[in-house]
N, C-alpha and C. Protein backbone atom coordinates (compact mmCIF):
# COMPACT_ATOMS: atom_id res chain seq x y z
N UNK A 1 80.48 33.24 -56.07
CA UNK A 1 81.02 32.01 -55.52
C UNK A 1 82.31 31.65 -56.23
N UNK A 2 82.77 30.75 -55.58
CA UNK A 2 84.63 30.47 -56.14
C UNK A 2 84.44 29.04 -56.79
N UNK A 3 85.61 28.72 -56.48
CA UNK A 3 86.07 27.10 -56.47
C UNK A 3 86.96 26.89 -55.60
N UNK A 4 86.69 25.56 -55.20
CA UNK A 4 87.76 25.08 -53.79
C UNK A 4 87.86 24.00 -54.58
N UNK A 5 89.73 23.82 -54.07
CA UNK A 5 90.51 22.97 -54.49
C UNK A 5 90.81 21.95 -52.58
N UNK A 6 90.43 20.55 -52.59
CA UNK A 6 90.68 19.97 -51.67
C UNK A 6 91.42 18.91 -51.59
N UNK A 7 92.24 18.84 -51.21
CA UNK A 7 93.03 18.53 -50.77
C UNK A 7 93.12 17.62 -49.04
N UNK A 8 94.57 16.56 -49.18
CA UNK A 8 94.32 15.62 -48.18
C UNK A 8 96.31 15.92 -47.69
N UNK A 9 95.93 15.19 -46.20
CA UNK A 9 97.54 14.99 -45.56
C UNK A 9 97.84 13.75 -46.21
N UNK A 10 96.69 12.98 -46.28
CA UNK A 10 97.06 11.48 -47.03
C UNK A 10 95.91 10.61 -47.94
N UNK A 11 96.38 9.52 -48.18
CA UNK A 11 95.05 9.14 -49.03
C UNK A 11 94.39 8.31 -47.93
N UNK A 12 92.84 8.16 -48.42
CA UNK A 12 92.14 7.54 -47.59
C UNK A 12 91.54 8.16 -46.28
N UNK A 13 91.55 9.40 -45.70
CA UNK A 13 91.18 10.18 -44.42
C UNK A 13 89.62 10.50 -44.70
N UNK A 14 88.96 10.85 -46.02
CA UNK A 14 88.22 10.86 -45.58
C UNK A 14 87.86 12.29 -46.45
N UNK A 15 88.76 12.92 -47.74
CA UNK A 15 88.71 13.52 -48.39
C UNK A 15 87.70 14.05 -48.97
N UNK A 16 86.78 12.46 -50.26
CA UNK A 16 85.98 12.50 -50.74
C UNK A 16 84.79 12.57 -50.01
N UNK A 17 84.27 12.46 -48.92
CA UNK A 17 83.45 12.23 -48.45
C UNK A 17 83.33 13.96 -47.52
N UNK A 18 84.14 14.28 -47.54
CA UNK A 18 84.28 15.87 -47.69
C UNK A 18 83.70 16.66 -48.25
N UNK A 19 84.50 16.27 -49.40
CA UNK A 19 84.06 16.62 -50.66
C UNK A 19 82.33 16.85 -50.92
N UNK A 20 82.05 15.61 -50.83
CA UNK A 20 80.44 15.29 -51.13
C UNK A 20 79.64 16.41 -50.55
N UNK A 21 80.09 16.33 -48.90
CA UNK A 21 79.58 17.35 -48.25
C UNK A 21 79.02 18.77 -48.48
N UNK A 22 80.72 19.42 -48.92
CA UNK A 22 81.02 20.69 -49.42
C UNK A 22 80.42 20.73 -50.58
N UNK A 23 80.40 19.94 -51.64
CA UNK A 23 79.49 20.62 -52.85
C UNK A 23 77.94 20.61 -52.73
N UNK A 24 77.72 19.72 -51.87
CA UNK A 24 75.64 19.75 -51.60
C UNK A 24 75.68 20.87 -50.92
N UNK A 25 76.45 21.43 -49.82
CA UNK A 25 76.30 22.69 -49.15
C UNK A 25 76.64 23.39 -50.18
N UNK A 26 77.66 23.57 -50.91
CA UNK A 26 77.65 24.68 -51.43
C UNK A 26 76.43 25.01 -52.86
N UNK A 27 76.17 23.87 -52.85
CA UNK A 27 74.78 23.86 -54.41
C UNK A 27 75.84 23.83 -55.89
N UNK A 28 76.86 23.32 -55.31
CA UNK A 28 77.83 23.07 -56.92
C UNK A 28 78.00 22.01 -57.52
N UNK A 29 79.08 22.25 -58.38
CA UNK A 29 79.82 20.82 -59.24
C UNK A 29 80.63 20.51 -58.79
N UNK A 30 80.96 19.10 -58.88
CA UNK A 30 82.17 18.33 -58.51
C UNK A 30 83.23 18.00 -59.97
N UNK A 31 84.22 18.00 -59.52
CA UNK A 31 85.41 17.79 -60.43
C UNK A 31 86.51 17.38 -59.76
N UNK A 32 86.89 16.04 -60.37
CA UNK A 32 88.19 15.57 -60.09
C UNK A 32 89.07 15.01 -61.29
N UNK A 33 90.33 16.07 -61.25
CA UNK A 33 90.83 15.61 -62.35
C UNK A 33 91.62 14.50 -63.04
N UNK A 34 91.82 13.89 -62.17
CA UNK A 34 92.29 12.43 -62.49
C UNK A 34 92.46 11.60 -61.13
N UNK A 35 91.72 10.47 -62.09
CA UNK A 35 90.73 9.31 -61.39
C UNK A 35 91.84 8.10 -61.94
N UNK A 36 92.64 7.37 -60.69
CA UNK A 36 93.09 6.59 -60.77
C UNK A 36 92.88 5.61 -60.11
N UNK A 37 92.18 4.00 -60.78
CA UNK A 37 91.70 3.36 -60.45
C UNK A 37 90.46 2.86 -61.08
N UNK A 38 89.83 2.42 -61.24
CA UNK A 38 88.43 2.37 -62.22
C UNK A 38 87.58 0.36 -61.74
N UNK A 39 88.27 -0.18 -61.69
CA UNK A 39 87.49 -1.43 -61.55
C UNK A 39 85.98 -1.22 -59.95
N UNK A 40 86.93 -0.30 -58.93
CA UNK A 40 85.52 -0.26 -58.08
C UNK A 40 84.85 0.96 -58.14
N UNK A 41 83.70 1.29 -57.52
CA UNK A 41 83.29 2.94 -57.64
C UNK A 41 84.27 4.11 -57.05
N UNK A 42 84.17 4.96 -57.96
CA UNK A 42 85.12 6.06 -58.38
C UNK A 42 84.97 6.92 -57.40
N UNK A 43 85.89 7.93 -56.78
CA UNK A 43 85.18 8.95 -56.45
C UNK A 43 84.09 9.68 -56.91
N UNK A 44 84.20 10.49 -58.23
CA UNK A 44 83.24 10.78 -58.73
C UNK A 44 82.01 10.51 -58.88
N UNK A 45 82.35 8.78 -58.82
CA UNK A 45 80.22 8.22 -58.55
C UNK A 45 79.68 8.18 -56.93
N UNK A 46 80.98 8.28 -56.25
CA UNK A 46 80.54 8.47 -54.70
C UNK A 46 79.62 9.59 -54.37
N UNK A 47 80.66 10.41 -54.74
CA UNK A 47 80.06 12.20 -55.11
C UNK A 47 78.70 12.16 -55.34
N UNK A 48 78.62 12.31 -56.72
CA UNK A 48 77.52 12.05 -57.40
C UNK A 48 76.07 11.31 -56.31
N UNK A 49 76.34 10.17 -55.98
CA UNK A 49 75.73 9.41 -54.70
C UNK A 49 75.09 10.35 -53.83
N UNK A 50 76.36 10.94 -53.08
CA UNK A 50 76.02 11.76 -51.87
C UNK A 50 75.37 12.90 -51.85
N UNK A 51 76.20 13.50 -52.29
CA UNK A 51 75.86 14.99 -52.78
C UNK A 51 74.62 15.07 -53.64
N UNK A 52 74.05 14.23 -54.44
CA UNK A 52 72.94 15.08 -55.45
C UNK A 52 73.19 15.98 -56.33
N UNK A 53 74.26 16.24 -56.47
CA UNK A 53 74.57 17.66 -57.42
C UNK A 53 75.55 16.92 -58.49
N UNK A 54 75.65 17.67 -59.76
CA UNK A 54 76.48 17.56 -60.99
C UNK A 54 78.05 16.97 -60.63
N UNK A 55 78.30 16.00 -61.38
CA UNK A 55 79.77 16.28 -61.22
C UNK A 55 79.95 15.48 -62.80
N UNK A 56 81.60 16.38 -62.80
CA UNK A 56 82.00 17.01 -64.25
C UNK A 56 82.53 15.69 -64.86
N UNK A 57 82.94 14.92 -65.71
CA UNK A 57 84.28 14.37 -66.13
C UNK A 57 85.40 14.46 -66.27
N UNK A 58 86.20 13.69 -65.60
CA UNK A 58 87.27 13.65 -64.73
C UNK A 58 88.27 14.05 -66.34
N UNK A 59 89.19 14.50 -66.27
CA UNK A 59 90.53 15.14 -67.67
C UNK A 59 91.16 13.92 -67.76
N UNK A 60 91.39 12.78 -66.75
CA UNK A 60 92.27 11.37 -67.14
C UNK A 60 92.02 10.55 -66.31
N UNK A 61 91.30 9.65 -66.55
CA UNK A 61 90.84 8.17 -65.98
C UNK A 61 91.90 6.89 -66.50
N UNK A 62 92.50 7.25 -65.64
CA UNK A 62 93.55 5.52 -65.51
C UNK A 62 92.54 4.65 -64.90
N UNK A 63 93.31 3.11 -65.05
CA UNK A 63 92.83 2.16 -64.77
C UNK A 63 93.23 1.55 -63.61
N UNK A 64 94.56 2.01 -63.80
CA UNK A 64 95.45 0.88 -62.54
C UNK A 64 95.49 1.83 -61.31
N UNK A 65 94.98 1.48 -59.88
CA UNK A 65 94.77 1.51 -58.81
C UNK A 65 96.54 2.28 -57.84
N UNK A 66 96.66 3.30 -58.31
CA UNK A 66 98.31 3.42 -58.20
C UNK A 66 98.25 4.98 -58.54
N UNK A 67 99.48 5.61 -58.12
CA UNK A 67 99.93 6.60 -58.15
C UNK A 67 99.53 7.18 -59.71
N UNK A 68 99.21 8.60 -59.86
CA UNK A 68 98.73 8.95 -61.40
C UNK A 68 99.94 8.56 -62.39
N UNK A 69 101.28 9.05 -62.22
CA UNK A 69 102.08 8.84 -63.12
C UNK A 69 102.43 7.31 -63.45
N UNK A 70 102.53 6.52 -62.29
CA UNK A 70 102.81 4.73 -62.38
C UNK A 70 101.63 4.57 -63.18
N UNK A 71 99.54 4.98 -63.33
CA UNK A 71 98.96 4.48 -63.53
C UNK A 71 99.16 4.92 -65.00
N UNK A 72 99.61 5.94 -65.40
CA UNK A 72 99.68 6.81 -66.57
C UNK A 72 100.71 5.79 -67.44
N UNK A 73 102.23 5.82 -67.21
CA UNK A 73 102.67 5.17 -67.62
C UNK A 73 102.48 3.41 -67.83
N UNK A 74 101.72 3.24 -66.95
CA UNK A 74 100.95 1.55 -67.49
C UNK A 74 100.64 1.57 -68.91
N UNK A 75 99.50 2.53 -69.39
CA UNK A 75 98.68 2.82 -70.14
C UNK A 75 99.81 3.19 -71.31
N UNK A 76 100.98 3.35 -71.39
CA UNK A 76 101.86 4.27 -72.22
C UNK A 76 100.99 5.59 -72.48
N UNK A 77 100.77 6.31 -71.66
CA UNK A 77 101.30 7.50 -71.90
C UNK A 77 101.32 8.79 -70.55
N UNK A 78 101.37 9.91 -70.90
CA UNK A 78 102.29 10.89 -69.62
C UNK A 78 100.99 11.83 -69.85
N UNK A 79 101.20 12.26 -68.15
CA UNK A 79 100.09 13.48 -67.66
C UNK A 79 100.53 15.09 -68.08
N UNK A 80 99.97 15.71 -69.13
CA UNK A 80 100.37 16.78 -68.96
C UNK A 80 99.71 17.99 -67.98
N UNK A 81 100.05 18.24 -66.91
CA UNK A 81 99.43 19.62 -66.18
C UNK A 81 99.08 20.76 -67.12
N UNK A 82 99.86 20.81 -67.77
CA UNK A 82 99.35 21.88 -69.20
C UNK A 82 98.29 22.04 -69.39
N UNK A 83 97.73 20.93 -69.36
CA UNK A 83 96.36 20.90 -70.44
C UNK A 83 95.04 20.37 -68.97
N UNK A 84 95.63 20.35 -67.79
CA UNK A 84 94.48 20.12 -67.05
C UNK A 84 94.02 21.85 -66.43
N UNK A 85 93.10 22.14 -67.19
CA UNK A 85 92.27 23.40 -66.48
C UNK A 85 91.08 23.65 -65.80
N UNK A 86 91.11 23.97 -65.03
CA UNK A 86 89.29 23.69 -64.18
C UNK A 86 88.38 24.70 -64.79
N UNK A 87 87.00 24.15 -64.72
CA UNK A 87 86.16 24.16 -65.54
C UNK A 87 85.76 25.26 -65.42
N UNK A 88 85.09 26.27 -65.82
CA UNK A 88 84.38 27.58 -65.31
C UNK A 88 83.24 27.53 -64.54
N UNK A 89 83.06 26.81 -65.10
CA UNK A 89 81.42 26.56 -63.62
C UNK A 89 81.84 27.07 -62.55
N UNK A 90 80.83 27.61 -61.66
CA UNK A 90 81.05 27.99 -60.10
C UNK A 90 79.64 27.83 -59.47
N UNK A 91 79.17 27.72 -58.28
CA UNK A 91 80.86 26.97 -57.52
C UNK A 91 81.37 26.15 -57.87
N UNK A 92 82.50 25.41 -57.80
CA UNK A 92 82.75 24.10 -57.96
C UNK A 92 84.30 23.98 -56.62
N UNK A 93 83.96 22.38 -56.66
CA UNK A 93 84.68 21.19 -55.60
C UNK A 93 85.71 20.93 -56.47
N UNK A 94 87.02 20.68 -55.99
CA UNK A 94 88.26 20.37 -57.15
C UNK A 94 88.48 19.04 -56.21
N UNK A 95 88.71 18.22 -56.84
CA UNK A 95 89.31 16.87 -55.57
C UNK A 95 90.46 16.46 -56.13
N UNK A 96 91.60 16.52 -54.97
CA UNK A 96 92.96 15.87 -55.79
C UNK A 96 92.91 14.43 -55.46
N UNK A 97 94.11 13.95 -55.65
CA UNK A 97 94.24 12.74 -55.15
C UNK A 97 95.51 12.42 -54.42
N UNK A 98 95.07 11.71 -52.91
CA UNK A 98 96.23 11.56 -52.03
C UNK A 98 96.29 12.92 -51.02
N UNK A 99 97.74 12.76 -50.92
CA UNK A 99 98.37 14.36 -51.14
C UNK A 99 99.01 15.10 -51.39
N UNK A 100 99.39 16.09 -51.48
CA UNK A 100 100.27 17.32 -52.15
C UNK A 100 101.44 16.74 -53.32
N UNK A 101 101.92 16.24 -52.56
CA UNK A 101 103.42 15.42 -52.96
C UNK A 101 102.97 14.17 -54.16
N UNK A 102 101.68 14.08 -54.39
CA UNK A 102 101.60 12.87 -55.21
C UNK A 102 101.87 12.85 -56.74
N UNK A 103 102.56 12.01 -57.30
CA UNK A 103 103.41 13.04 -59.03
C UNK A 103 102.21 12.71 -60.00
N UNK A 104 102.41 13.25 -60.27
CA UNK A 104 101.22 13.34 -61.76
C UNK A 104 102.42 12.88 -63.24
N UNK A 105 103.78 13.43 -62.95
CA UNK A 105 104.87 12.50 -64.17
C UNK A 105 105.92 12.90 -63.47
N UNK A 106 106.86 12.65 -63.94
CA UNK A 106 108.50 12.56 -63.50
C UNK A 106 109.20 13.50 -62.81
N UNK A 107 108.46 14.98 -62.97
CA UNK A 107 108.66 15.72 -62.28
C UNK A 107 107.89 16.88 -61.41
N UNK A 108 106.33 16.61 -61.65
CA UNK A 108 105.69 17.76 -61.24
C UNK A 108 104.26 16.80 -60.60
N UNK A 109 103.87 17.22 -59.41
CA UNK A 109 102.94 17.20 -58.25
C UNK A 109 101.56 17.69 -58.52
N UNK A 110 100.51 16.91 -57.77
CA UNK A 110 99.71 18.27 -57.79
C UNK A 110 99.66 19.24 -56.91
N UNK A 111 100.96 18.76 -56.10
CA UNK A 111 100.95 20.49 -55.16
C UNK A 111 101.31 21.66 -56.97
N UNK A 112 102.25 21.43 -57.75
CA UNK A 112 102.74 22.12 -58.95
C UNK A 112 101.29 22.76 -59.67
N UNK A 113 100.65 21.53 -59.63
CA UNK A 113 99.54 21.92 -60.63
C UNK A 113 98.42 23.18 -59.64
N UNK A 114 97.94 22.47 -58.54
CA UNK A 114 97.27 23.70 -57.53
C UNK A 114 97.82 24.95 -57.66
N UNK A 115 99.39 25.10 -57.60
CA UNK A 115 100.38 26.28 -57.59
C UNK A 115 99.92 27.38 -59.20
N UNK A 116 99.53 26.17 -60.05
CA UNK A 116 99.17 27.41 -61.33
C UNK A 116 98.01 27.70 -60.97
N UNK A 117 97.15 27.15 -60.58
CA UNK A 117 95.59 27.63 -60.79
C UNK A 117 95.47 28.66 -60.04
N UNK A 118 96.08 28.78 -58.52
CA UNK A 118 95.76 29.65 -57.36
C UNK A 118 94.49 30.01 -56.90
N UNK A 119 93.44 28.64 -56.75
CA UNK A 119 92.10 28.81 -56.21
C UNK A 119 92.78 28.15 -54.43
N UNK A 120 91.83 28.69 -53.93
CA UNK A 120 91.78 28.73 -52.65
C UNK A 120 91.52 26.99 -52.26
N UNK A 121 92.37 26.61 -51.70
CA UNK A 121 92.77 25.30 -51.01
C UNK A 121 92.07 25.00 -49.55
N UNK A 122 91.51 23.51 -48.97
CA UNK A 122 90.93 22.89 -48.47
C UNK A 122 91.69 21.70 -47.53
N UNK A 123 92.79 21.68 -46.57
CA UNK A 123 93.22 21.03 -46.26
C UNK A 123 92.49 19.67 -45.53
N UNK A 124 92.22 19.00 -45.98
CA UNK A 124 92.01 17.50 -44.91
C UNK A 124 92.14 17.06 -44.47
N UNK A 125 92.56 17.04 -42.98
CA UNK A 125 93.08 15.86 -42.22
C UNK A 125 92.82 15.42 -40.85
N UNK A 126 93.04 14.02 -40.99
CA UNK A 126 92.37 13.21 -39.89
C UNK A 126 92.62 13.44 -38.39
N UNK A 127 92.40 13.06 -37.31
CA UNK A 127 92.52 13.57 -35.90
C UNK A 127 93.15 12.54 -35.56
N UNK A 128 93.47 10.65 -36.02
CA UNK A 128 94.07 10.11 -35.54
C UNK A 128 95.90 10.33 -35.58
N UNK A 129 96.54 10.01 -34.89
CA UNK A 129 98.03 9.50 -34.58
C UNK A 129 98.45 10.03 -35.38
N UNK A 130 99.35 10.89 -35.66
CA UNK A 130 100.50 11.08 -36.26
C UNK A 130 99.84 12.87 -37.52
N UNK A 131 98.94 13.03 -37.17
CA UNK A 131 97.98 14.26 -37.71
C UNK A 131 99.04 15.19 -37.94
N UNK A 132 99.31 15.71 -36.64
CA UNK A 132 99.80 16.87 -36.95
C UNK A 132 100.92 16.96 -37.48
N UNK A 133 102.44 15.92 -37.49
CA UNK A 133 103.14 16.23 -38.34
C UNK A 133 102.52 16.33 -40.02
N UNK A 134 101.64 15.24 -40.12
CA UNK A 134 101.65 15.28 -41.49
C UNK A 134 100.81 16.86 -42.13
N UNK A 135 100.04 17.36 -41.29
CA UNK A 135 99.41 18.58 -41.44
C UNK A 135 100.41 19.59 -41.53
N UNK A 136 101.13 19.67 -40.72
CA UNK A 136 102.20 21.27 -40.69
C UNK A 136 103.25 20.44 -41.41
N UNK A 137 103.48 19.71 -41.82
CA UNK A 137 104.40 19.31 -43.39
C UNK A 137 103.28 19.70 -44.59
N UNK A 138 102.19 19.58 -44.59
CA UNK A 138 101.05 19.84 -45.74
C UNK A 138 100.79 21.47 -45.35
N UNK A 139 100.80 22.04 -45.06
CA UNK A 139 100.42 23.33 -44.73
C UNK A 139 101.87 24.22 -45.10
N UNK A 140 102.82 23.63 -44.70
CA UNK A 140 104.08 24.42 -45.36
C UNK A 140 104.65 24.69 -46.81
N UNK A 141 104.05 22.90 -46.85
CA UNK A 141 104.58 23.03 -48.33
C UNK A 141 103.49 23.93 -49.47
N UNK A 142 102.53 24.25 -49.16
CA UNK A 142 101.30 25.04 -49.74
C UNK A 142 101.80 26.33 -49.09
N UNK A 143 101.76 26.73 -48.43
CA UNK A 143 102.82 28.35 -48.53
C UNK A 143 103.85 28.26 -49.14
N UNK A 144 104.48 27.56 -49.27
CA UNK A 144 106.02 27.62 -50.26
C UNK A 144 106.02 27.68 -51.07
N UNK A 145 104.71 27.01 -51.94
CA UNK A 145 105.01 27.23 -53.37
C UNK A 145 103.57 28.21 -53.45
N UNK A 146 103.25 29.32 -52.69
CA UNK A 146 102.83 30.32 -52.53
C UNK A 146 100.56 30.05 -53.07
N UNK A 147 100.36 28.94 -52.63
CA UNK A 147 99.33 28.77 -52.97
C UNK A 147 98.14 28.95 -51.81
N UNK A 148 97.30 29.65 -52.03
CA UNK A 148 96.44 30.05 -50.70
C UNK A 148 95.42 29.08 -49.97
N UNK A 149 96.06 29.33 -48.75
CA UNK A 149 95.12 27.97 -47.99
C UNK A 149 93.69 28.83 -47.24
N UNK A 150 92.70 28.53 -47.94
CA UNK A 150 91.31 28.47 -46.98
C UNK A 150 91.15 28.13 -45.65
N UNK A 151 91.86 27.24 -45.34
CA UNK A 151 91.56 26.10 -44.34
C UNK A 151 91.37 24.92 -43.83
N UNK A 152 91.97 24.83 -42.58
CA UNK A 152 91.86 23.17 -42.56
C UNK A 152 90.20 22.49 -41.80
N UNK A 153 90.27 21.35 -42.36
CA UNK A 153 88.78 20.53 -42.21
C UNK A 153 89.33 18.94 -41.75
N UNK A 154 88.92 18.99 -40.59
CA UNK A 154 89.35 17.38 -39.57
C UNK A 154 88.41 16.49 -39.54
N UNK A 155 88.67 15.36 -39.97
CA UNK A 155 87.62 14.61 -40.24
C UNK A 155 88.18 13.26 -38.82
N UNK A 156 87.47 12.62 -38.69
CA UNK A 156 87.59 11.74 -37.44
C UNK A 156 86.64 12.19 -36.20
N UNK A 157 87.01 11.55 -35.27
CA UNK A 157 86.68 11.42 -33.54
C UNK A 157 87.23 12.67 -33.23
N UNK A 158 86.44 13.49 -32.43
CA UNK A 158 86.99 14.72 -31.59
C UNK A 158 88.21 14.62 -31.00
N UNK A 159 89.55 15.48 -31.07
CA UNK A 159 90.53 15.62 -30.95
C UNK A 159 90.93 17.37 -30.55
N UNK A 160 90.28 17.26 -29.63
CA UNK A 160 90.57 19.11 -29.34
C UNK A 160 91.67 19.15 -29.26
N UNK A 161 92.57 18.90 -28.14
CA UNK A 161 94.12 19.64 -28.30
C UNK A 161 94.90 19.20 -29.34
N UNK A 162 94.84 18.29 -30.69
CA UNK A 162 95.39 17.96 -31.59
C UNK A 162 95.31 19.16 -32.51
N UNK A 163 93.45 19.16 -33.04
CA UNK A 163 93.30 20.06 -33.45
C UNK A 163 93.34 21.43 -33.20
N UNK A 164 93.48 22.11 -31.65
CA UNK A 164 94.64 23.23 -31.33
C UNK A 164 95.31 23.59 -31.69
N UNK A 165 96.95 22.40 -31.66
CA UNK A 165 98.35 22.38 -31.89
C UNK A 165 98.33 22.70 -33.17
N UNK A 166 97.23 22.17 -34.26
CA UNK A 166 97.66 22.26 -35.43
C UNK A 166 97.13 23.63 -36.17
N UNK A 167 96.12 24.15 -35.58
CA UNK A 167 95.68 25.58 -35.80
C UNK A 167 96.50 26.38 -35.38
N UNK A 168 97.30 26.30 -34.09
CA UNK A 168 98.06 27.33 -33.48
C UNK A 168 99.19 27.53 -34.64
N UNK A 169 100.24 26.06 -34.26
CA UNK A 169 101.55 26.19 -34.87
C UNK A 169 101.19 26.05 -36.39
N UNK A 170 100.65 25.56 -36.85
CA UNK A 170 100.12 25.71 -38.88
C UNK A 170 99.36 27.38 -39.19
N UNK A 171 99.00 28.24 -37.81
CA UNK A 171 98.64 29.45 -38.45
C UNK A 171 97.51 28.95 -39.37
N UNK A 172 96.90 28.39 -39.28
CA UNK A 172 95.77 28.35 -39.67
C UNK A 172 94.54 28.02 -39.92
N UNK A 173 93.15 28.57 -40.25
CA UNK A 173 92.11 28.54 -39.52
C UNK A 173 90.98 27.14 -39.63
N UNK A 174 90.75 27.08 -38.71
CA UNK A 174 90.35 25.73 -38.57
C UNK A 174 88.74 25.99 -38.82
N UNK A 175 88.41 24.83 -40.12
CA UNK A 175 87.08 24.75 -40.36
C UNK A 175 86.13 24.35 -39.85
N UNK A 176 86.20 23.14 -39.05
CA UNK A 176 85.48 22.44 -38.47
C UNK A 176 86.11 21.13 -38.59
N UNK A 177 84.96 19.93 -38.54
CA UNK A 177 85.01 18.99 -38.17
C UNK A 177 84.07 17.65 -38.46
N UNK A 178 84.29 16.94 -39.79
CA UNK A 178 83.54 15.79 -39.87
C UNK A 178 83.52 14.58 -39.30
N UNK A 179 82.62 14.33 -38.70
CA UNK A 179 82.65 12.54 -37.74
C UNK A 179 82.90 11.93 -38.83
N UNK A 180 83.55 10.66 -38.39
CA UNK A 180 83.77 9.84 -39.55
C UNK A 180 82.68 8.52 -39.31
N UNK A 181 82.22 8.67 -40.45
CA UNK A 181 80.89 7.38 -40.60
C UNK A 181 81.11 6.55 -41.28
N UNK A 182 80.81 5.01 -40.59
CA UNK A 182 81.12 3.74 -41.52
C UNK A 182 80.20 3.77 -42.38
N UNK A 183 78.57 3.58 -42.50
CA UNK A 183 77.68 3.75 -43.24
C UNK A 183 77.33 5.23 -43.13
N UNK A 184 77.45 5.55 -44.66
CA UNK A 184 76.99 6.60 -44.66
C UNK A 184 76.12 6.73 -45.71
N UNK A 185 75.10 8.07 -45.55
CA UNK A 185 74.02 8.29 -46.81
C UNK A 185 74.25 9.63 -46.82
N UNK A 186 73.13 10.18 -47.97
CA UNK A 186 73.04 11.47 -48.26
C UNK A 186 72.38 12.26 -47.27
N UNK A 187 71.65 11.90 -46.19
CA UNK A 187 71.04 12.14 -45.24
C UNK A 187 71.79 12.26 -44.04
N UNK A 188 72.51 11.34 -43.48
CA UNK A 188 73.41 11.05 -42.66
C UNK A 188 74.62 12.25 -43.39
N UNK A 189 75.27 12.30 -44.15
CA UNK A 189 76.28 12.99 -44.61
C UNK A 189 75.98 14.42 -44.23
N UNK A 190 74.81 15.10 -44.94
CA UNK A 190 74.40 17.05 -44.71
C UNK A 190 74.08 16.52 -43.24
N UNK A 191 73.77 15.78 -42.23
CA UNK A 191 73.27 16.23 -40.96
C UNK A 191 74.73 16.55 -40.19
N UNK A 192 75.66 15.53 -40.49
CA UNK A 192 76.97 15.51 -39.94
C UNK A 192 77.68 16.85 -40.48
N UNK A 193 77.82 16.65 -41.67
CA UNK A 193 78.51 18.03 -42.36
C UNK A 193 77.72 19.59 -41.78
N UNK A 194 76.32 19.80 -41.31
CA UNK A 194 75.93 20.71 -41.19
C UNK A 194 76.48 21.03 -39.35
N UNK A 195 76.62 19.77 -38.91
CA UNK A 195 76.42 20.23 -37.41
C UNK A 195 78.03 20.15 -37.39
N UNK A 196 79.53 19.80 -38.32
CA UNK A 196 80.43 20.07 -38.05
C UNK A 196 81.00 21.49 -38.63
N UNK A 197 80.35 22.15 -39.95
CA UNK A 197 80.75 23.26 -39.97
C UNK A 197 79.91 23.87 -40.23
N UNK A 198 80.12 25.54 -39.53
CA UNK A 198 79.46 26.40 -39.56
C UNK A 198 79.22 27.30 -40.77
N UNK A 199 78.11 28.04 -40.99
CA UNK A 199 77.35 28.73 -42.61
C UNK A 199 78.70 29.13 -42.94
N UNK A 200 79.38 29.72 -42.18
CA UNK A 200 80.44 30.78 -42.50
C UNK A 200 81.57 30.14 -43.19
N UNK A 201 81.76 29.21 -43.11
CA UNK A 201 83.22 28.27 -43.05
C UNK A 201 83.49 28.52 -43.97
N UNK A 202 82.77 28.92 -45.57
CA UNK A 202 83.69 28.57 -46.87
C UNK A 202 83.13 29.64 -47.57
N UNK A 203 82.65 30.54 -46.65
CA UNK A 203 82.99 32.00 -47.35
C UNK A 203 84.35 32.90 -48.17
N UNK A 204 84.16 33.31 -48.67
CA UNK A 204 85.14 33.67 -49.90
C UNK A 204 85.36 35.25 -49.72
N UNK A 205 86.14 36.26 -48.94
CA UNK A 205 86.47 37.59 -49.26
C UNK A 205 86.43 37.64 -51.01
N UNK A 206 85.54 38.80 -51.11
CA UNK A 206 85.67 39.41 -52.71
C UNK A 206 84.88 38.07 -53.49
N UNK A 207 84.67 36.98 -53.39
CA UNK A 207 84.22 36.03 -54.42
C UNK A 207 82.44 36.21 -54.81
């Protein structure tokens, strides 16, 4: 088994709750490496919630509700990517935050940081309005800086010819499909997650 690194077109679609999914299916750990925000529940305790399975401690827990580097620099002090390495455990769930483009300090992303690790990537994105640019802008910039995409995973209301356009012209393969649930449980979550993607979806050549 590998590790998947997941990833969003934006914040708020519906990422973590992905997430949750993918690590109870897969029987792994969760890890997210920096958790910005802290006064309401975290991703990580969502996780934890849903999923049933382990999840790791996060490498930098800011406080302030804001971009990692704005929340970093609140705190006086700076994110080094250097020193964030994912854990050896396998399988394991990587959860970023936002997307691609979001800075971690003054000059480097975690599209930068994904780019060193080179685990196989998890695109996220929603089926409402405006999807597909933000998808084939997120799908390009992850070939450019040469990092391998797994696949994309649509979370929302059924959107067939959206999700078409964006498999066709993004070249690439489409995972499935999570309903999006206002209340959700751990029960409700694997029934949805099982009937939107198939056993196969996050199979790994060679892993």
């Amino acid at each position: 088994m590998t590790a998947f690194v997941v990833t969003g077109t934006d914040t708020g679609i519906g990422k973590t709750m992905f997430s949750a999914g993918l690590t109870a299916r897969l029987g792994g750990h969760y890890w997210k490496p920096v958790q910005s925000g802290l006064d309401e529940q975290t991703d990580s305790e969502i996780v934890a919630e849903l999923s049933g399975r382990p999840v790791l401690p996060e490498a930098w827990r800011l406080r302030l509700p804001a971009s990692p580097h704005i929340a970093a620099a609140h705190e006086g002090v700076t994110i080094d990517i250097r020193t964030i390495d994912p854990p050896p455990i396998r399988p394991l769930v990587i959860e970023g935050a936002g997307g691609l483009m979001v800075p971690l300090d003054a000059k480097r992303t975690f599209l930068d940081l994904f780019a060193t690790w080179g685990l196989p990537v998890i695109l996220c994105a929603r089926t409402a309005l405006g999807t597909i640019n933000h998808s084939l802008l997120s799908l390009a910039a992850l070939r450019r800086a040469g990092v391998p995409v797994h696949g994309i995973a649509f979370v929302g209301a059924p959107e067939p010819e959206v999700e078409a356009t964006i498999e066709r012209m993004g070249q690439v393969r489409r995972l499935g499909r999570l309903d999006w649930m206002g209340q959700v449980s751990p029960e409700r979550l694997t029934h949805a997650f099982d009937a939107g993607f198939p056993a196969d979806a996050f199979r790994v050549e060679g892993a």
